[in-house]
Every structure is written in C-alpha cells, then in structure tokens.
N, C-alpha and C. Protein backbone atom coordinates (compact mmCIF):
# COMPACT_ATOMS: atom_id res chain seq x y z
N UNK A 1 120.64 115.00 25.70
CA UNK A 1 119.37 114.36 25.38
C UNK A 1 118.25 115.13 26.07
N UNK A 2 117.20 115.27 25.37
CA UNK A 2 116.25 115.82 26.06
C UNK A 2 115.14 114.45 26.66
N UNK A 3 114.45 114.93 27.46
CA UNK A 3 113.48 114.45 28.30
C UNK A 3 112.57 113.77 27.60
N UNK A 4 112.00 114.38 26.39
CA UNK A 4 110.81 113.84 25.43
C UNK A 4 111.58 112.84 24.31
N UNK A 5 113.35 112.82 24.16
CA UNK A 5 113.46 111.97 23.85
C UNK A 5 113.96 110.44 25.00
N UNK A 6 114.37 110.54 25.92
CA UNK A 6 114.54 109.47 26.47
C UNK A 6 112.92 109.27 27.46
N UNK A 7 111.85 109.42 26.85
CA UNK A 7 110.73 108.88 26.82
C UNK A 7 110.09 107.87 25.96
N UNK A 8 110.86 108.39 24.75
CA UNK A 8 110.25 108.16 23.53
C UNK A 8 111.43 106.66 23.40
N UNK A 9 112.55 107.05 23.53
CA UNK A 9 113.19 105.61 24.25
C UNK A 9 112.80 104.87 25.06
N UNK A 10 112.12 105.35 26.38
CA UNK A 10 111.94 103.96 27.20
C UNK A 10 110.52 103.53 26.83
N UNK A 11 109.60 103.63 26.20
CA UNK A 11 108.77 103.25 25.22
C UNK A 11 109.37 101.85 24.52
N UNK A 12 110.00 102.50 23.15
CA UNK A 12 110.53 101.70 22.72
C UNK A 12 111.26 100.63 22.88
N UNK A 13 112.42 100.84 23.86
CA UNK A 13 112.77 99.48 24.28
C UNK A 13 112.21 98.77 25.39
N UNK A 14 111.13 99.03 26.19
CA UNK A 14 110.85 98.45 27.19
C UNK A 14 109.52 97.69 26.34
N UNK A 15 109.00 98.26 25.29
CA UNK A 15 108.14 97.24 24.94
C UNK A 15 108.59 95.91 24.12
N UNK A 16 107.99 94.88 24.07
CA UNK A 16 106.89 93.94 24.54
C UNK A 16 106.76 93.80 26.28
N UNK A 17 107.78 93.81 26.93
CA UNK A 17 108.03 93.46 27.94
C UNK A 17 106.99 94.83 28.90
N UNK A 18 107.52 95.88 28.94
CA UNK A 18 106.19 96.76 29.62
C UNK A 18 105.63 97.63 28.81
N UNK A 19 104.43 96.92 28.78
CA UNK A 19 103.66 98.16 27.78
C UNK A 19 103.31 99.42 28.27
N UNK A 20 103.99 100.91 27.70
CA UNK A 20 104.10 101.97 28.09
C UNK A 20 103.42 102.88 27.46
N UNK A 21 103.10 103.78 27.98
CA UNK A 21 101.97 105.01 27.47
C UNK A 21 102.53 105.79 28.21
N UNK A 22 102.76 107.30 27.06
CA UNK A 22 102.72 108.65 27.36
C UNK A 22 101.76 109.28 28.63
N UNK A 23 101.78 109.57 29.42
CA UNK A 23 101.07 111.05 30.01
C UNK A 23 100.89 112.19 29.51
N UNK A 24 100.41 112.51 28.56
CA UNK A 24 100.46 113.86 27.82
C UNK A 24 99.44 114.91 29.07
N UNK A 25 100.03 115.71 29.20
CA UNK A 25 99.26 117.20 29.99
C UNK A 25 99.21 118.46 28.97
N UNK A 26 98.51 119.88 29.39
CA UNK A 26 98.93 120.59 28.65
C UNK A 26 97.66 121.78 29.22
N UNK A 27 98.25 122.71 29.01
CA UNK A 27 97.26 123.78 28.77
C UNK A 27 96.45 124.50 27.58
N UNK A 28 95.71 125.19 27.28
CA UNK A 28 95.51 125.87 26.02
C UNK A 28 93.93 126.64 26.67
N UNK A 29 94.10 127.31 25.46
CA UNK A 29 92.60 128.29 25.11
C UNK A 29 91.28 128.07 24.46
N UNK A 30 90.31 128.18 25.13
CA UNK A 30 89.19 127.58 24.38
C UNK A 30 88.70 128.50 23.37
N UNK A 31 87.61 128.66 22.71
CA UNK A 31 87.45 129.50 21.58
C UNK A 31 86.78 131.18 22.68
N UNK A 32 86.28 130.66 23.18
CA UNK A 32 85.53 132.31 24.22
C UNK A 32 86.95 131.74 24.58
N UNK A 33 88.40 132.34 24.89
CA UNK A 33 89.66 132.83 25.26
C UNK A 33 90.01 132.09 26.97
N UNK A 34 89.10 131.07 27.11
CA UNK A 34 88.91 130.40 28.28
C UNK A 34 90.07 129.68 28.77
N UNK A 35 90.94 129.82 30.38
CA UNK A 35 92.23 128.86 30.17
C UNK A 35 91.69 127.55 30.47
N UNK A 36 92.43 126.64 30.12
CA UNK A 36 91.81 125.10 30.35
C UNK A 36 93.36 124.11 30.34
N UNK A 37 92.92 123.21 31.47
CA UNK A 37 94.29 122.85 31.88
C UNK A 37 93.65 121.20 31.76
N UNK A 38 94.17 120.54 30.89
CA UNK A 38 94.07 119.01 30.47
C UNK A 38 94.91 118.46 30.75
N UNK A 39 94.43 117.07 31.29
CA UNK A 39 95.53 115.96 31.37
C UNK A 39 95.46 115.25 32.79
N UNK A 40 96.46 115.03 33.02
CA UNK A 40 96.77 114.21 34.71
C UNK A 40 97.08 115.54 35.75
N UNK A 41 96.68 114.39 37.11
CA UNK A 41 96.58 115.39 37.87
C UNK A 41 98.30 115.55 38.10
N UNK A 42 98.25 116.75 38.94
CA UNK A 42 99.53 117.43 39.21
C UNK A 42 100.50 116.14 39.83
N UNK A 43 101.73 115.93 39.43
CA UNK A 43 102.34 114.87 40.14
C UNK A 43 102.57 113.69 39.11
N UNK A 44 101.41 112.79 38.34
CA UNK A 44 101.44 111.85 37.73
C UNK A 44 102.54 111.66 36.83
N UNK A 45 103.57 110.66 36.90
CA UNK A 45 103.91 110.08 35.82
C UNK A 45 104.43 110.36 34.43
N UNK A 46 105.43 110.35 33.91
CA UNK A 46 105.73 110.84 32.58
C UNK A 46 104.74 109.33 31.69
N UNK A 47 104.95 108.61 32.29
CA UNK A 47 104.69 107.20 31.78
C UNK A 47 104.13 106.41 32.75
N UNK A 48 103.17 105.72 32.27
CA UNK A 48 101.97 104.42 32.87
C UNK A 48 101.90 103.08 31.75
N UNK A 49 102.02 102.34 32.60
CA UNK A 49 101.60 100.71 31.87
C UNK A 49 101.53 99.58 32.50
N UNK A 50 102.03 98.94 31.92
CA UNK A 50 101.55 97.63 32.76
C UNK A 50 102.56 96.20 32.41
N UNK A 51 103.17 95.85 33.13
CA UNK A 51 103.75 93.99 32.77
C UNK A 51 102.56 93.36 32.28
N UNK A 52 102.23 92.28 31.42
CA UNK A 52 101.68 91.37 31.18
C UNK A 52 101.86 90.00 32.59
N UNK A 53 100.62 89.93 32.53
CA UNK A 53 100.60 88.64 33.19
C UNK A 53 101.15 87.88 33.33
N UNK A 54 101.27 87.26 32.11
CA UNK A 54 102.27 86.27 31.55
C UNK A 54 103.92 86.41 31.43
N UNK A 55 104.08 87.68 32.58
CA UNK A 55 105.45 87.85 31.89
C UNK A 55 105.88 88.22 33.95
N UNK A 56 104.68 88.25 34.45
CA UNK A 56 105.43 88.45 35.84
C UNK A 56 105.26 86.97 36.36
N UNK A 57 106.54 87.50 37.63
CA UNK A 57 106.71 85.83 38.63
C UNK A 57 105.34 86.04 39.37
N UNK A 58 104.73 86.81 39.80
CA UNK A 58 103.60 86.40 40.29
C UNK A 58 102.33 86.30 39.51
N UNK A 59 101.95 85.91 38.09
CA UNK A 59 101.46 85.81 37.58
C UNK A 59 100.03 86.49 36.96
N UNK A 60 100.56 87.93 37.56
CA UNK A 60 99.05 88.51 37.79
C UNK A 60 99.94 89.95 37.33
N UNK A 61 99.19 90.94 36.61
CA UNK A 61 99.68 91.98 35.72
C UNK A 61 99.94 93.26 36.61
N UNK A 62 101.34 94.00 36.30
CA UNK A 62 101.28 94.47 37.43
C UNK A 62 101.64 96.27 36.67
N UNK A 63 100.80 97.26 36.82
CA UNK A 63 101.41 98.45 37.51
C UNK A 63 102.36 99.15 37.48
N UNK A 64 103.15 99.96 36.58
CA UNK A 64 104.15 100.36 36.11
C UNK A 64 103.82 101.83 35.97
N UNK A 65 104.77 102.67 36.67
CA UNK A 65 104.54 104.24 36.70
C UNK A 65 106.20 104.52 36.41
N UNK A 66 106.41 105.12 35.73
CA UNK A 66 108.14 105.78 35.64
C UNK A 66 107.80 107.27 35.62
N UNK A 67 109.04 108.08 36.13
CA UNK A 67 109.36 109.53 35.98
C UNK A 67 110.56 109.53 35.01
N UNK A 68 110.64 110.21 33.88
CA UNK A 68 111.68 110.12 33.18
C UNK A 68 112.23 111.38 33.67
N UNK A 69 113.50 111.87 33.67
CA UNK A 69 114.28 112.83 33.87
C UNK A 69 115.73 113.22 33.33
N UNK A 70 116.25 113.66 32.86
CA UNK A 70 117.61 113.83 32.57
C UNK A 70 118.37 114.53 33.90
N UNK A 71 119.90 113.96 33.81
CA UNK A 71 120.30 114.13 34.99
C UNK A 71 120.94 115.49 34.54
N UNK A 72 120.88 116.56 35.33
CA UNK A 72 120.83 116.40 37.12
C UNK A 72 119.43 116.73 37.30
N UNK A 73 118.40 117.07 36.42
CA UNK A 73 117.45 117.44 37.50
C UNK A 73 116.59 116.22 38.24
N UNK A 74 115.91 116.72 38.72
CA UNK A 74 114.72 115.85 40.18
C UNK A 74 113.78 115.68 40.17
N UNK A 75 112.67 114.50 40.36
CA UNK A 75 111.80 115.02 40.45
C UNK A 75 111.11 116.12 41.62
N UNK A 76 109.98 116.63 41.15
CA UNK A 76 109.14 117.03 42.25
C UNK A 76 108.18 116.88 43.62
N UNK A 77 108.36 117.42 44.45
CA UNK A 77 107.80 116.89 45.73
C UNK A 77 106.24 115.90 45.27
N UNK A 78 105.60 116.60 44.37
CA UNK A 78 104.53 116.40 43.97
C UNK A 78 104.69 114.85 43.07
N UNK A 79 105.72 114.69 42.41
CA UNK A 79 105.82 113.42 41.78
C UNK A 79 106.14 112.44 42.46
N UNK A 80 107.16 112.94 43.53
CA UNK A 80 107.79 111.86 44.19
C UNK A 80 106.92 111.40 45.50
N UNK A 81 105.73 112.17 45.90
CA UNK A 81 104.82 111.51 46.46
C UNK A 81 103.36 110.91 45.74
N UNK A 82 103.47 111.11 44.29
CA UNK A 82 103.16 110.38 43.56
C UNK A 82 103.58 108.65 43.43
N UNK A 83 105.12 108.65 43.26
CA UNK A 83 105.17 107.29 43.31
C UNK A 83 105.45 106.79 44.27
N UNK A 84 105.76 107.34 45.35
CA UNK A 84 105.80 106.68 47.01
C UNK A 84 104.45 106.05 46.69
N UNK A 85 103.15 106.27 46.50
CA UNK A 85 101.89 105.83 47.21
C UNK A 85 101.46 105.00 46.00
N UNK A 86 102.17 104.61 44.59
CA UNK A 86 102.04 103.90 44.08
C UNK A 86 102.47 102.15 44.13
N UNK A 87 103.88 102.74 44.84
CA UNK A 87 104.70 101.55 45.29
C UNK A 87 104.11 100.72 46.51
N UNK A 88 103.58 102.08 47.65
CA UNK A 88 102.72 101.79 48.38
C UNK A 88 101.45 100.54 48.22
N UNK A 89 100.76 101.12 47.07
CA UNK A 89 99.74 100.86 46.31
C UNK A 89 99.84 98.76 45.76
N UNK A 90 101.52 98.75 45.72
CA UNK A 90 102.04 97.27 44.73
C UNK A 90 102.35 97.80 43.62
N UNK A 91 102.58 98.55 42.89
CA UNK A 91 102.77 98.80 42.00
C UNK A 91 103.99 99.20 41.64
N UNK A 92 105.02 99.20 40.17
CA UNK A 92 106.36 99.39 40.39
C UNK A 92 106.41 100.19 39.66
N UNK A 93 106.81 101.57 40.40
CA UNK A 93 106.97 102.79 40.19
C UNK A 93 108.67 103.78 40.71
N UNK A 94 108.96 104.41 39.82
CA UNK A 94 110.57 105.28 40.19
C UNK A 94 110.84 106.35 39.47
N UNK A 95 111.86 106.93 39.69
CA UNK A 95 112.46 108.12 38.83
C UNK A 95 113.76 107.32 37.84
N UNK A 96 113.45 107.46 36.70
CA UNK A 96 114.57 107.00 36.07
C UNK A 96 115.27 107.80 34.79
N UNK A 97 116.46 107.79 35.23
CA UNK A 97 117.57 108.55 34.17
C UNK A 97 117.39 107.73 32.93
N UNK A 98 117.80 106.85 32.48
CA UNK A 98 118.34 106.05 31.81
C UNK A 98 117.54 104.75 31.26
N UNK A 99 116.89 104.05 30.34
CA UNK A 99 116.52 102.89 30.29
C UNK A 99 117.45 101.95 31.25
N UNK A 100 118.53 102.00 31.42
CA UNK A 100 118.94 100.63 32.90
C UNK A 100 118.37 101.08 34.12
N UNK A 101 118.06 102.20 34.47
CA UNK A 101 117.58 102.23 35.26
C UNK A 101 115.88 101.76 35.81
N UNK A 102 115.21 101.93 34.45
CA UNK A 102 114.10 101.12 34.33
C UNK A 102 114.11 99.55 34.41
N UNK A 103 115.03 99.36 33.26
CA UNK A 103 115.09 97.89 34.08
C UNK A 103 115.57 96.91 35.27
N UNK A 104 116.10 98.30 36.05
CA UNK A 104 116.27 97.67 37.29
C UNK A 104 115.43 97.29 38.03
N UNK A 105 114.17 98.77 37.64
CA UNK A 105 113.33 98.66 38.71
C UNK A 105 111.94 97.32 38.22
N UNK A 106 112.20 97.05 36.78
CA UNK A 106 111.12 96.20 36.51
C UNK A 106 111.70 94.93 36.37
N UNK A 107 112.95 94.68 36.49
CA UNK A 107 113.40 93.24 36.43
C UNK A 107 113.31 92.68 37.37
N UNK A 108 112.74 92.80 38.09
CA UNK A 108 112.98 91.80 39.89
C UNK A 108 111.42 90.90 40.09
N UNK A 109 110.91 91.63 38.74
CA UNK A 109 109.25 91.55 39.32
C UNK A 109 108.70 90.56 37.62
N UNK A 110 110.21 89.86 36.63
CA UNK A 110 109.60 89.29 36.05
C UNK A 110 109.81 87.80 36.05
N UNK A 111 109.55 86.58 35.84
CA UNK A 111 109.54 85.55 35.68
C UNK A 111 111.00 84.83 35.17
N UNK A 112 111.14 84.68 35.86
CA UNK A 112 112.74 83.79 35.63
C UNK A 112 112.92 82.89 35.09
C-alpha cells in the first residue's frame, strides 16, 4: 500500500466521526523560472481536523493531527516534534500505520 493511499483511507473511514483534510505541500516553478515552495510548514501533518462537539466526552471540539506512514518507515524528527507540541497543545495527535491505529488514538476522547 502506498502512503497516499492509506490517507485517502483514513479520510474515508474516519469520517463522520473525524472530519479530515489533506495537507497538500509541494514545490514548483513560477512563470520567470522562480522556485516556490507551497504548503505547510516543514513537519506538519499528513492530515488535520477536528471531532465534532457533539461527538466528544468533553463536549467541546477537539484537534486532530495524524502522520500517516506505511510500515517500516518513521516519522521525522521534524514531524514528531510536530505532534509532541500538539498533544502538548490538547490536541489528539500520532503517527499512524493503519486506520486501528487512528482509532485508538481518537477513541478515548469520544462520548460513550
């Protein structure tokens, strides 16, 4: 499996429940041959969203950052102190292989 598809999976099945959005980055050329580097900063997130309100035990919308990865690789120093300071932050953020692994990290934080 590649990476852009088990993105495109945890999208899909994690919604209604966390609404998820791409991080798209990228480089390219402007018309004067200019480099130009778009997107998030270095580190951010394959994926950002959010629980609904209505759907967490504490009733208030929370904060959702994932790293998607295929195993074996890792993330980067740069990502993984990305979501240290998110979690930091309250927010529920991880590196995840697998959609179960996402819902490990977002099931603790929904309404029972």
């Amino acid at each position: 499996m590649r990476e852009s598809t088990l993105i495109s999976e945890l999208i899909k099945r994690l919604w209604p429940t966390v609404h998820l959005y791409r991080a798209n980055a990228g480089t390219f050329r402007s018309i004067d041959g200019s480099h130009i580097i778009r997107g998030m900063p270095k580190g951010f997130s394959d994926l950002f969203g959010v629980i609904p309100r209505q759907l967490t035990e504490s009733g208030e919308a929370l904060p959702v950052f994932l790293e998607a990865k295929i195993y074996p690789n890792r993330a980067s120093a740069e990502q993984i102190a990305f979501l240290r300071e998110k979690r930091a932050e309250g927010c529920v953020a991880g590196v995840v292989y697998d959609v179960e692994d996402a819902w490990k990290l977002i099931s603790p934080h929904l309404k029972r």
